[in-house]
N, C-alpha and C. Protein backbone atom coordinates (compact mmCIF):
# COMPACT_ATOMS: atom_id res chain seq x y z
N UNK A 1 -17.00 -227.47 -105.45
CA UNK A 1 -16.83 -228.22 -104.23
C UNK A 1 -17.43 -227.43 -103.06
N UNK A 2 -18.54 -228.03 -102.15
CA UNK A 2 -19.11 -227.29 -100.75
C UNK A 2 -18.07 -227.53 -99.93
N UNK A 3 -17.69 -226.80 -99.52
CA UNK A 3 -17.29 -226.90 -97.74
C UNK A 3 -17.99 -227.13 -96.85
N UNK A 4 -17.49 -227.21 -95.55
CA UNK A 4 -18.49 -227.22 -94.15
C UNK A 4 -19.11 -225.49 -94.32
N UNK A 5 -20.56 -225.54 -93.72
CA UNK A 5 -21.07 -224.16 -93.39
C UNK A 5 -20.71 -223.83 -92.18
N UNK A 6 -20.56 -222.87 -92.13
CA UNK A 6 -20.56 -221.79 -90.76
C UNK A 6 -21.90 -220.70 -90.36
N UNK A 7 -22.23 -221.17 -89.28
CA UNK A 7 -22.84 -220.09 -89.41
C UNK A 7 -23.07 -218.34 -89.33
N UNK A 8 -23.55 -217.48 -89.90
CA UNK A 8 -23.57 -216.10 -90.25
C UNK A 8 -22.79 -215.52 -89.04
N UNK A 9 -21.81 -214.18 -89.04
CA UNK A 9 -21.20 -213.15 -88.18
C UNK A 9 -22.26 -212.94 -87.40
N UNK A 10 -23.34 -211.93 -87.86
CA UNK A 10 -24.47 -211.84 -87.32
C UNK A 10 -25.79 -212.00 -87.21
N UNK A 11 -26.68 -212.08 -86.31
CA UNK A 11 -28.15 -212.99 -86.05
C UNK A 11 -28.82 -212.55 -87.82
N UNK A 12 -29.23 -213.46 -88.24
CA UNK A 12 -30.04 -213.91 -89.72
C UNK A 12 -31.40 -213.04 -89.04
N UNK A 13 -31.95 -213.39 -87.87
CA UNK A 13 -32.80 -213.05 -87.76
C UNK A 13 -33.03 -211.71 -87.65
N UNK A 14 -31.94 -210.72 -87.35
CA UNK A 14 -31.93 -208.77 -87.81
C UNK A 14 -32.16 -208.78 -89.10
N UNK A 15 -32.49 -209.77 -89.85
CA UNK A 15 -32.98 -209.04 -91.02
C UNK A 15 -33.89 -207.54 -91.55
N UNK A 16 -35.04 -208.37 -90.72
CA UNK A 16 -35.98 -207.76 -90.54
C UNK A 16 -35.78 -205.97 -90.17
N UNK A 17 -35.33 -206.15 -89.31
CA UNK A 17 -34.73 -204.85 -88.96
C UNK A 17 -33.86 -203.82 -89.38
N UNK A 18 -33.46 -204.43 -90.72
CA UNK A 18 -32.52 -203.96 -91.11
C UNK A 18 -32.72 -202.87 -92.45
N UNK A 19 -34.31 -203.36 -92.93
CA UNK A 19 -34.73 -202.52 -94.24
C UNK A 19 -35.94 -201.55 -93.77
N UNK A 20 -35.73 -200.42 -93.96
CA UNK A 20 -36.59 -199.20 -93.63
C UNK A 20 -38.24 -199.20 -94.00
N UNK A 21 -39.21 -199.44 -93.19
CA UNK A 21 -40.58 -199.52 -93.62
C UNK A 21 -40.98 -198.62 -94.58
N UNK A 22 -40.30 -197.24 -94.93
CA UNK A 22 -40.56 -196.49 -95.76
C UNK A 22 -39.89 -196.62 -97.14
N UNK A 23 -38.96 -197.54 -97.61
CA UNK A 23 -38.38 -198.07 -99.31
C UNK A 23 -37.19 -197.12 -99.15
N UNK A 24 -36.48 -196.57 -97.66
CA UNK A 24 -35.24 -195.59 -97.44
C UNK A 24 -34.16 -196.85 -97.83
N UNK A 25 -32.96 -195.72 -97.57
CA UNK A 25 -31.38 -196.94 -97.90
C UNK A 25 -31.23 -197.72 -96.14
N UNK A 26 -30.32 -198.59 -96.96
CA UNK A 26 -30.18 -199.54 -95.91
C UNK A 26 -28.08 -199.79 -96.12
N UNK A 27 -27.79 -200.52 -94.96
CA UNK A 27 -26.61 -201.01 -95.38
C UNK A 27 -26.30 -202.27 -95.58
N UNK A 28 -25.94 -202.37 -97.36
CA UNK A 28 -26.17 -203.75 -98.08
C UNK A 28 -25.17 -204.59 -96.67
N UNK A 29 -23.37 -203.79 -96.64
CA UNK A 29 -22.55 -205.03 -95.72
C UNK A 29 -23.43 -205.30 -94.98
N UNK A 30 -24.21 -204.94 -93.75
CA UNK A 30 -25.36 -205.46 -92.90
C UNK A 30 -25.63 -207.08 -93.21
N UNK A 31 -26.63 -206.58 -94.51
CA UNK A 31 -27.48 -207.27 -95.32
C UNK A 31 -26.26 -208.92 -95.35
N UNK A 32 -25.28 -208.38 -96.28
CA UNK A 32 -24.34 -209.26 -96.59
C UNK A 32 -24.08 -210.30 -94.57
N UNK A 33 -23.31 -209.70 -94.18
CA UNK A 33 -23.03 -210.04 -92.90
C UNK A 33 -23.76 -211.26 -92.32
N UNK A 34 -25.02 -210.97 -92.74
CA UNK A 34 -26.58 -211.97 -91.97
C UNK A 34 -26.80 -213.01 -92.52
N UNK A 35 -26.30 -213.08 -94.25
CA UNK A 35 -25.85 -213.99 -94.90
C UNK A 35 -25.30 -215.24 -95.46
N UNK A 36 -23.69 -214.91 -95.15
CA UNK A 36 -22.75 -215.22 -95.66
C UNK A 36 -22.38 -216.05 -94.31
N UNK A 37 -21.35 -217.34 -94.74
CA UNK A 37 -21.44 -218.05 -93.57
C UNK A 37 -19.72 -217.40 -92.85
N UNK A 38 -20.16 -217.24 -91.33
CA UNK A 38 -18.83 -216.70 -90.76
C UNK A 38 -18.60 -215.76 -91.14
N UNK A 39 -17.10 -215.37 -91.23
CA UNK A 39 -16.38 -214.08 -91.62
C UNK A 39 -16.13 -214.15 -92.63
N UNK A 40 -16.18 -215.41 -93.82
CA UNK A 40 -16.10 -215.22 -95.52
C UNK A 40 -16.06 -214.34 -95.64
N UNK A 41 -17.01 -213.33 -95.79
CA UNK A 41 -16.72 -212.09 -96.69
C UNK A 41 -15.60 -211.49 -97.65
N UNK A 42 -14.83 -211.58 -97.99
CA UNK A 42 -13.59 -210.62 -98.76
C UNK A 42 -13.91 -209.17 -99.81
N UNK A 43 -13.74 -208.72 -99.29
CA UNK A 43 -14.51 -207.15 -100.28
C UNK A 43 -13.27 -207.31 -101.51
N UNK A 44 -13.85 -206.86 -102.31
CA UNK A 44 -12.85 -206.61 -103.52
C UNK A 44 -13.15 -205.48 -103.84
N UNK A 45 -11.65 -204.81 -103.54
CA UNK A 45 -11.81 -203.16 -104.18
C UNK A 45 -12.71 -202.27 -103.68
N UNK A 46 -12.93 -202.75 -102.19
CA UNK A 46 -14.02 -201.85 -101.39
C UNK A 46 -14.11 -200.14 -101.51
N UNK A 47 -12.94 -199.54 -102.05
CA UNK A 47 -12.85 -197.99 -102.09
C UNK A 47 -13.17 -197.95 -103.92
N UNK A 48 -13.40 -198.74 -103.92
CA UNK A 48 -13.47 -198.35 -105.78
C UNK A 48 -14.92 -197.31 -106.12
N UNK A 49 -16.11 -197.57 -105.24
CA UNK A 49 -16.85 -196.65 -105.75
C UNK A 49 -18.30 -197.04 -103.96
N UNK A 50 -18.84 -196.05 -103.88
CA UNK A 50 -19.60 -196.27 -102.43
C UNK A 50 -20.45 -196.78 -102.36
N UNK A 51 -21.17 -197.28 -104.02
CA UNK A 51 -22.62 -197.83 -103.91
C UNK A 51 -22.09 -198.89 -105.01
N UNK A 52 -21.35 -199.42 -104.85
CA UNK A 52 -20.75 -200.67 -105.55
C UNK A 52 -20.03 -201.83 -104.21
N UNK A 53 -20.27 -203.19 -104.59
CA UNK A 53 -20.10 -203.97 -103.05
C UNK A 53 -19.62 -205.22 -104.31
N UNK A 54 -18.36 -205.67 -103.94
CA UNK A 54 -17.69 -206.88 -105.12
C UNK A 54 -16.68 -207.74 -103.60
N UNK A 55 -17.19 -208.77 -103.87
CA UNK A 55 -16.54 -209.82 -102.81
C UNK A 55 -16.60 -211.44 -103.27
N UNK A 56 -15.93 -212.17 -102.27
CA UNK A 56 -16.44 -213.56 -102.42
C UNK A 56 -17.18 -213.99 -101.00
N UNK A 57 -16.98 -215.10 -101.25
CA UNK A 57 -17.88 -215.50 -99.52
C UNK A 57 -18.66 -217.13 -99.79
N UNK A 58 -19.00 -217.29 -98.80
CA UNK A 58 -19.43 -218.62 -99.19
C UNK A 58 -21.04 -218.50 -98.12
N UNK A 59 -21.76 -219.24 -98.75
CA UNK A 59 -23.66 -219.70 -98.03
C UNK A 59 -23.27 -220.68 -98.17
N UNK A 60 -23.80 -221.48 -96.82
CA UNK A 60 -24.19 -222.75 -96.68
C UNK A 60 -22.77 -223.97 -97.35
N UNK A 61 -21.38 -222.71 -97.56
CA UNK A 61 -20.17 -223.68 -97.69
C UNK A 61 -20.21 -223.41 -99.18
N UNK A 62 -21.02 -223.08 -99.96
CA UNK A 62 -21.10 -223.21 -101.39
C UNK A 62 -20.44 -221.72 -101.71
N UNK A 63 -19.47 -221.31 -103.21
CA UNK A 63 -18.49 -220.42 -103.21
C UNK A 63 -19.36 -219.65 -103.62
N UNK A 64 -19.15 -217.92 -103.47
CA UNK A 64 -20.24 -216.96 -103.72
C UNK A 64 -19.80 -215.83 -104.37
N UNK A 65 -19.77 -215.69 -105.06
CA UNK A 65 -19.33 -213.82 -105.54
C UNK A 65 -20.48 -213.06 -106.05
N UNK A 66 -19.89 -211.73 -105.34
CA UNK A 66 -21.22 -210.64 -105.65
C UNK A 66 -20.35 -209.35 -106.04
């Protein structure tokens, strides 16, 4: 089932800005944030490990897990 969308926490359009011209790290939540519609997000088990990212969330109203 879709829901209504919301649109993203923050501007879609920082994408761009957001990944290093040189192939350096970036910060995926960022990434996620620009995304995901609204404040969806829910981290699951955010301290479980630092380069591991487990949530739900919804695009465009449709349900999302990563």
């Amino acid at each position: 089932m879709t829901e209504v969308s919301a649109a993203p926490t923050k501007n879609p359009e920082e994408l761009y800005g957001i990944f290093p011209h040189d192939g350096g790290q970036y910060d995926m939540l960022e990434v996620i944030e620009r995304i995901v519609d609204g404040p969806e997000f829910e981290q699951f088990k955010e301290d479980y490990g630092k380069t591991i990212i487990c949530g739900y969330g919804r695009i465009d109203g449709g349900r999302l897990v990563l």
